[in-house]
PDB file of N, CA and C in Angstrom:
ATOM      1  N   UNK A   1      17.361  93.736  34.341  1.00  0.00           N
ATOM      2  CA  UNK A   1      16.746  92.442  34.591  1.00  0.00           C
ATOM      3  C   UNK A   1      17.837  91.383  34.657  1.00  0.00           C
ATOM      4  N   UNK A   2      17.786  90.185  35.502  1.00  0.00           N
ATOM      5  CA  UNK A   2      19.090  89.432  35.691  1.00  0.00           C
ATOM      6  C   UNK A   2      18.295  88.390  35.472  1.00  0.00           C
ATOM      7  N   UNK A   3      19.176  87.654  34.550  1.00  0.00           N
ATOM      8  CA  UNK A   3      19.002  86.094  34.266  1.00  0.00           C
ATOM      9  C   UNK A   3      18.881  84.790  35.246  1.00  0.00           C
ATOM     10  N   UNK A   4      18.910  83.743  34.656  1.00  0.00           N
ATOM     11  CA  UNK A   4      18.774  82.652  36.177  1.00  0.00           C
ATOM     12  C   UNK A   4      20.354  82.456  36.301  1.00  0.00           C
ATOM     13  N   UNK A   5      21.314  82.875  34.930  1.00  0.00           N
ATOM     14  CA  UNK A   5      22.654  82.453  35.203  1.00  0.00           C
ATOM     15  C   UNK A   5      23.189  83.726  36.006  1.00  0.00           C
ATOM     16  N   UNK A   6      22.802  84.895  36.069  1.00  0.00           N
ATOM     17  CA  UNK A   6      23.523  86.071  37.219  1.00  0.00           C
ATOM     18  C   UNK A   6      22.483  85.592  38.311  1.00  0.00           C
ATOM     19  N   UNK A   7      21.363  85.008  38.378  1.00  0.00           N
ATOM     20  CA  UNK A   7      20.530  85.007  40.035  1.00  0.00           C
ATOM     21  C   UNK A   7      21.034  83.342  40.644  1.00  0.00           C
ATOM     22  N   UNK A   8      21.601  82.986  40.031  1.00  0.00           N
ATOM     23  CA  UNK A   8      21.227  81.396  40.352  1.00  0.00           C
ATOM     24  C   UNK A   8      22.618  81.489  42.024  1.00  0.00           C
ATOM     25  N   UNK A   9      23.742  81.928  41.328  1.00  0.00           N
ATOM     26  CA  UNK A   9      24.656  81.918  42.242  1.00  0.00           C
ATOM     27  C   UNK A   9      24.428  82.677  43.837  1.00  0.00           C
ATOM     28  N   UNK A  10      23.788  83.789  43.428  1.00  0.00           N
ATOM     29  CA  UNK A  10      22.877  84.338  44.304  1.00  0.00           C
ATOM     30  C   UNK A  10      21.954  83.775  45.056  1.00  0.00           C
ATOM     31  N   UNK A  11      21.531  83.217  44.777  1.00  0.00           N
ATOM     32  CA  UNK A  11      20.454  82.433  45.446  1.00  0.00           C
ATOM     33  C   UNK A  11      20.858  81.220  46.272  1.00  0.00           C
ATOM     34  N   UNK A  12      21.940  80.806  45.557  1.00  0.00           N
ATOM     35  CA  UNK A  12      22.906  79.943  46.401  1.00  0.00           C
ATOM     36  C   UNK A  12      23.319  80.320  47.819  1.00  0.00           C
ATOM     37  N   UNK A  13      23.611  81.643  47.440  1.00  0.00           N
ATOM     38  CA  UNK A  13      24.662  82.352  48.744  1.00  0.00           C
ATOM     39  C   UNK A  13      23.514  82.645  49.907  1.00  0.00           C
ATOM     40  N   UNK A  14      22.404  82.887  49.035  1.00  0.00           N
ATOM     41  CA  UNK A  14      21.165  83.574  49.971  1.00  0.00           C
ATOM     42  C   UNK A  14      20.792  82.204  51.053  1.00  0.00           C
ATOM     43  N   UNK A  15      20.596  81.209  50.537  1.00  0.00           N
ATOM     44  CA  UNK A  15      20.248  80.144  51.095  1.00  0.00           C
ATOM     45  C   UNK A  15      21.219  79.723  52.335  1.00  0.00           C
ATOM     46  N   UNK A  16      22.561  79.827  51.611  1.00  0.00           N
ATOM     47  CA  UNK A  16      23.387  79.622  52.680  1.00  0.00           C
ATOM     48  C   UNK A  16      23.790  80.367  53.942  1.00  0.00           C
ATOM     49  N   UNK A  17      22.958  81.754  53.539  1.00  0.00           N
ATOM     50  CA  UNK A  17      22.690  82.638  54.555  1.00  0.00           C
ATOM     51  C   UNK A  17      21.674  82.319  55.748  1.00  0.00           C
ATOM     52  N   UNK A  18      20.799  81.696  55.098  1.00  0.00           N
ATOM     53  CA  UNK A  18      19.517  80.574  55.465  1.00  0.00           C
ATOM     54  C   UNK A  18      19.651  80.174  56.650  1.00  0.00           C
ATOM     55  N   UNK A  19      20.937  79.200  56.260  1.00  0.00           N
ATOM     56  CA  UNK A  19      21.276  77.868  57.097  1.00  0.00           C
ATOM     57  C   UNK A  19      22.040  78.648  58.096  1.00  0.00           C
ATOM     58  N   UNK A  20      22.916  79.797  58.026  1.00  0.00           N
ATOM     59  CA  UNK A  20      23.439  80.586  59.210  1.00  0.00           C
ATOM     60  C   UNK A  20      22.437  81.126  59.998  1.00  0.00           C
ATOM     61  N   UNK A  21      21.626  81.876  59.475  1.00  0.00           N
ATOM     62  CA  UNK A  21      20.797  82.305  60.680  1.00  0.00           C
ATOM     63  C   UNK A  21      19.703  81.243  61.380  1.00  0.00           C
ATOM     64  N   UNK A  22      19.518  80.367  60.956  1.00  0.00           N
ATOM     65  CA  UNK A  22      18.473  78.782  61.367  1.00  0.00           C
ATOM     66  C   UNK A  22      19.665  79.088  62.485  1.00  0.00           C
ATOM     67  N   UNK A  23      21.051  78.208  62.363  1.00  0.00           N
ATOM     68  CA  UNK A  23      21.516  77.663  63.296  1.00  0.00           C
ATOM     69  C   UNK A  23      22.030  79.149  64.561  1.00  0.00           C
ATOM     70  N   UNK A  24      21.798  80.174  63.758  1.00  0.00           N
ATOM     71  CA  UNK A  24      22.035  81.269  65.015  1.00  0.00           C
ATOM     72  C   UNK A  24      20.652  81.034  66.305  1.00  0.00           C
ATOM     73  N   UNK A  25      19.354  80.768  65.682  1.00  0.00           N
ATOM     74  CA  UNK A  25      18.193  80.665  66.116  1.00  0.00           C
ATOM     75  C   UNK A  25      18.185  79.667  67.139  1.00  0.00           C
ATOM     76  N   UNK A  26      18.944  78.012  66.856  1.00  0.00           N
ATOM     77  CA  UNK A  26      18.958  77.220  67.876  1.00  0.00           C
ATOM     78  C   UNK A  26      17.462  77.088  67.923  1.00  0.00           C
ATOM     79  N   UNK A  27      17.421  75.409  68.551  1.00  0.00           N
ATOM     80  CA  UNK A  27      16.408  74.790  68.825  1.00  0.00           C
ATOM     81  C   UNK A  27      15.664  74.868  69.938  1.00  0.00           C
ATOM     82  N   UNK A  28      14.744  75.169  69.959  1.00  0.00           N
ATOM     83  CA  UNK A  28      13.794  75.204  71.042  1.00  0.00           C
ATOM     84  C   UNK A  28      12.444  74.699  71.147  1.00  0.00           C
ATOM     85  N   UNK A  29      11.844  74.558  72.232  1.00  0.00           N
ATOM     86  CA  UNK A  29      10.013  74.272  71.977  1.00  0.00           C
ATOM     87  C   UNK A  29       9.354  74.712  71.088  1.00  0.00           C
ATOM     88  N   UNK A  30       9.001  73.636  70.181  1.00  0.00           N
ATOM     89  CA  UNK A  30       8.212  73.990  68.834  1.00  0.00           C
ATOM     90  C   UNK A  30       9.130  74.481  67.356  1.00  0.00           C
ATOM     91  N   UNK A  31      10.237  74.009  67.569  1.00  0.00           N
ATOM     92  CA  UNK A  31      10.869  75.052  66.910  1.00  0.00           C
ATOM     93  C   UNK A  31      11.841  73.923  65.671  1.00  0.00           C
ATOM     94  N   UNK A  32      11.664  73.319  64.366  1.00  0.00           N
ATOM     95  CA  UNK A  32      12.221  72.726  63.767  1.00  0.00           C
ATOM     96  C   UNK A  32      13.662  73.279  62.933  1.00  0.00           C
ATOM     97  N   UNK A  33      14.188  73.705  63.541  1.00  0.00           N
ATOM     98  CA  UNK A  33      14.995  74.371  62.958  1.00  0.00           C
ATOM     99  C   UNK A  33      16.118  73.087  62.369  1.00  0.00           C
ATOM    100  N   UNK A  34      16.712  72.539  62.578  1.00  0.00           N
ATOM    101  CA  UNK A  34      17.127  71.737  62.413  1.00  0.00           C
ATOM    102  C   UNK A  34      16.397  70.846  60.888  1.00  0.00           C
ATOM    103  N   UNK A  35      15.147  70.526  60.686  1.00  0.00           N
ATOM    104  CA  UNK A  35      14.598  70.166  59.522  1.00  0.00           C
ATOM    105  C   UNK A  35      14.483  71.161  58.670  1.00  0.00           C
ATOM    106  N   UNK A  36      14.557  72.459  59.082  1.00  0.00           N
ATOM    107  CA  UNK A  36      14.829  73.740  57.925  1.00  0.00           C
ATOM    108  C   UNK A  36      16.196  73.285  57.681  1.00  0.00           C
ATOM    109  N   UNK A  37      17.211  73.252  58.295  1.00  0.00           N
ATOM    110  CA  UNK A  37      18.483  73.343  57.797  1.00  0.00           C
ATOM    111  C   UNK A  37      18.449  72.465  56.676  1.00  0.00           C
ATOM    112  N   UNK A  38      18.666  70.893  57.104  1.00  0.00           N
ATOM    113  CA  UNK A  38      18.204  69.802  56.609  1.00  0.00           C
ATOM    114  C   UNK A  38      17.656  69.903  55.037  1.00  0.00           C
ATOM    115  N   UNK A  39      16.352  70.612  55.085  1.00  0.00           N
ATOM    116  CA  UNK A  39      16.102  70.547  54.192  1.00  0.00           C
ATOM    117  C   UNK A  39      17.027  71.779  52.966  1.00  0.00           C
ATOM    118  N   UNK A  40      17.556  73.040  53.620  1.00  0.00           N
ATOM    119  CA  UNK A  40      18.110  73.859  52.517  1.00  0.00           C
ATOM    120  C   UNK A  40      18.955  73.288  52.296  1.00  0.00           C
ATOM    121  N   UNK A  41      19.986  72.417  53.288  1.00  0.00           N
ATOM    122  CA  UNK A  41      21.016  71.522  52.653  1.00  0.00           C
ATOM    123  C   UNK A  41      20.930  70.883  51.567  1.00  0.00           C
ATOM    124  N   UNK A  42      19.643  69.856  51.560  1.00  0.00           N
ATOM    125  CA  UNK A  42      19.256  69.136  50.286  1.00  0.00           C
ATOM    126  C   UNK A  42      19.526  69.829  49.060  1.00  0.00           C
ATOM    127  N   UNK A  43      18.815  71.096  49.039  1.00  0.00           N
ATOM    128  CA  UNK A  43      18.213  72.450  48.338  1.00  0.00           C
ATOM    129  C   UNK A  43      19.488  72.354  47.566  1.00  0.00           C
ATOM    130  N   UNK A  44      20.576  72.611  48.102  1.00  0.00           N
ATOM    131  CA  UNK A  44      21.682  73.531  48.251  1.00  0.00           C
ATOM    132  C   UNK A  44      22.627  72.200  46.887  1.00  0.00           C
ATOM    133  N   UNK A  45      22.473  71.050  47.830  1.00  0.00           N
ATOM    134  CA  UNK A  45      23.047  69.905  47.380  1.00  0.00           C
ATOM    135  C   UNK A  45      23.026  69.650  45.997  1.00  0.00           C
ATOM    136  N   UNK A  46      21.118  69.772  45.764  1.00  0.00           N
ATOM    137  CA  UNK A  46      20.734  69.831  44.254  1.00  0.00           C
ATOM    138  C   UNK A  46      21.365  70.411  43.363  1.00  0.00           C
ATOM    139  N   UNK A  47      21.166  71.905  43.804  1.00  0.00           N
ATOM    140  CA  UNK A  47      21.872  73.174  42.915  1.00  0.00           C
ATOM    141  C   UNK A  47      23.294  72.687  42.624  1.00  0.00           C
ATOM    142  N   UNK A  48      23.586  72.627  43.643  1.00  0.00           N
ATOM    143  CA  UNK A  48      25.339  72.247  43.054  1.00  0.00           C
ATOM    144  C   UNK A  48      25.110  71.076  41.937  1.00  0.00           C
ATOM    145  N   UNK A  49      24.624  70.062  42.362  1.00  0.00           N
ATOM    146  CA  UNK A  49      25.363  68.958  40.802  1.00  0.00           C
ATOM    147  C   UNK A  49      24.357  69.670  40.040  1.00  0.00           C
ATOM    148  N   UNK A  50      22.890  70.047  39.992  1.00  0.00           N
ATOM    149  CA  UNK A  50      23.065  70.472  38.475  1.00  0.00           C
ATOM    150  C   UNK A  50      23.460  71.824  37.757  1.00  0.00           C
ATOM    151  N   UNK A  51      24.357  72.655  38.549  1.00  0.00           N
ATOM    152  CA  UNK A  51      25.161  73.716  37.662  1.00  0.00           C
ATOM    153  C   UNK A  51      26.533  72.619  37.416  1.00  0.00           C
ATOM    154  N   UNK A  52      27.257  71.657  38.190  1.00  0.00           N
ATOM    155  CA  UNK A  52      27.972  71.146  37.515  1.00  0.00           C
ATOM    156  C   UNK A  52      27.517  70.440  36.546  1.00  0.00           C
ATOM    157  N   UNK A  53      27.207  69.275  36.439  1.00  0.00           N
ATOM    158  CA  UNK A  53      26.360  68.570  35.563  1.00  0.00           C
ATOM    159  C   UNK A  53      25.988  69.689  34.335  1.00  0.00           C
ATOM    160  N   UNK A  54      25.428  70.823  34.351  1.00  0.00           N
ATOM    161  CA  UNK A  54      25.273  72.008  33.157  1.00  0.00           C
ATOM    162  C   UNK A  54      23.851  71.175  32.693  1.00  0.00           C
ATOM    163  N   UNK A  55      23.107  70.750  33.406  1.00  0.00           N
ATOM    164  CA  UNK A  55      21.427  70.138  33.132  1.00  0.00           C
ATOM    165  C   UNK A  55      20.659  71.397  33.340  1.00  0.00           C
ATOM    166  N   UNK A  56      20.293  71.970  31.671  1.00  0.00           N
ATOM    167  CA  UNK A  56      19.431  73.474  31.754  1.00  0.00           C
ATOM    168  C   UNK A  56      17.889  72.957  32.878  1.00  0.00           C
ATOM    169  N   UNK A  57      17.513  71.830  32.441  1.00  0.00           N
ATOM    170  CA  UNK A  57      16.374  71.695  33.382  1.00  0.00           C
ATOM    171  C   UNK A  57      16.645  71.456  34.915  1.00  0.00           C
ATOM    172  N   UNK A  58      17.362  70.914  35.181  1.00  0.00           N
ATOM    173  CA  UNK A  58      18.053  70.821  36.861  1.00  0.00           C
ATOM    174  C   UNK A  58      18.282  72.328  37.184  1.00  0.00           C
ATOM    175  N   UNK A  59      19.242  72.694  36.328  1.00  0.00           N
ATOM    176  CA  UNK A  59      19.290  73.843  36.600  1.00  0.00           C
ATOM    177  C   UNK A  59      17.999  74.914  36.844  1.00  0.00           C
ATOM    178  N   UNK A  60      17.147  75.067  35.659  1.00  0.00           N
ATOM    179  CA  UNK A  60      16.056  76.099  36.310  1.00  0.00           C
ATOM    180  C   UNK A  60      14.904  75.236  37.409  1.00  0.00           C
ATOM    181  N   UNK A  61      15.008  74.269  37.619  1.00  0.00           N
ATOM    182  CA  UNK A  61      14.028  73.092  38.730  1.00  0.00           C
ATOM    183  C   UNK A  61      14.944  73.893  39.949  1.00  0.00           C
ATOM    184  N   UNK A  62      16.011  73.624  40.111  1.00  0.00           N
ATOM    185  CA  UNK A  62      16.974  73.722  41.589  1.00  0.00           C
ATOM    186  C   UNK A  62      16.539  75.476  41.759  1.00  0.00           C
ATOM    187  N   UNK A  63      16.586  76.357  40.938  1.00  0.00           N
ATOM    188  CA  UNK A  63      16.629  77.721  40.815  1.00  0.00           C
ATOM    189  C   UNK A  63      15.264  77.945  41.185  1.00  0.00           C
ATOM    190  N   UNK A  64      14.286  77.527  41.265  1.00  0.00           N
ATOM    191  CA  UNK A  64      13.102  77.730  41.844  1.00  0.00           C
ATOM    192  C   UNK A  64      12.987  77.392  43.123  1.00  0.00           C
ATOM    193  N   UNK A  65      13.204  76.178  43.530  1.00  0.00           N
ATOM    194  CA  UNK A  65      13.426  75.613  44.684  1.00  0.00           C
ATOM    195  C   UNK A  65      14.439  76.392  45.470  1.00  0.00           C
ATOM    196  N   UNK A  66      15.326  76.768  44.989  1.00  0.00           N
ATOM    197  CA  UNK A  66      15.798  78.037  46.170  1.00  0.00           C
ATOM    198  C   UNK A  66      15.235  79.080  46.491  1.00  0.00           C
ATOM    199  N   UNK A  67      14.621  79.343  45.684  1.00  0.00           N
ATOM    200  CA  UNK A  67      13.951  81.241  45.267  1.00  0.00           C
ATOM    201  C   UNK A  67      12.577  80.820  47.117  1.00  0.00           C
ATOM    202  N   UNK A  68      11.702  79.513  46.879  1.00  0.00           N
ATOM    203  CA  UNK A  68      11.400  79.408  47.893  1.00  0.00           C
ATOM    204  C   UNK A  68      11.583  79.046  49.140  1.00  0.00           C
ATOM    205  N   UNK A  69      12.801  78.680  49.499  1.00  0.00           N
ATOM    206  CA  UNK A  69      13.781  78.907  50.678  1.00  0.00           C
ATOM    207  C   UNK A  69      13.271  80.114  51.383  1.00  0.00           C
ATOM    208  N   UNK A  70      12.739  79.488  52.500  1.00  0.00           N
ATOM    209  CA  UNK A  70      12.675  80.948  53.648  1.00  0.00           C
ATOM    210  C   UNK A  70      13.158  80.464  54.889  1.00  0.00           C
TER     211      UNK A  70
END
């Protein structure tokens, strides 16, 4: 079983995997890809200051909010 401190970094990387395949996808009719990015950026943004910051609640708030990243 892995903790949020072995999944959290993970989840980081996963996301940023995210934002590579969005922008492999490119924009098209109907297609927001660009506000997906956008938004995992935010995602992404969060996570970082609060593992720096070391805020246990930022921290497991941001760690959820990635987990639903699709």
């Amino acid at each position: 079983m892995s903790t949020v401190g072995d999944d959290f970094p993970k989840q980081q990387a996963r996301c940023r995997e995210l934002i590579a395949q969005y922008k492999e996808i490119g924009n098209g009719p109907g297609v927001f890809v660009g506000f997906a990015i956008a938004n995992i950026e935010a995602v992404l943004r969060r996570a970082d200051e609060a593992a720096i910051s070391g805020d246990i609640v930022a921290i497991l708030k941001s760690y959820e909010e990635m987990k639903g990243c699709e």
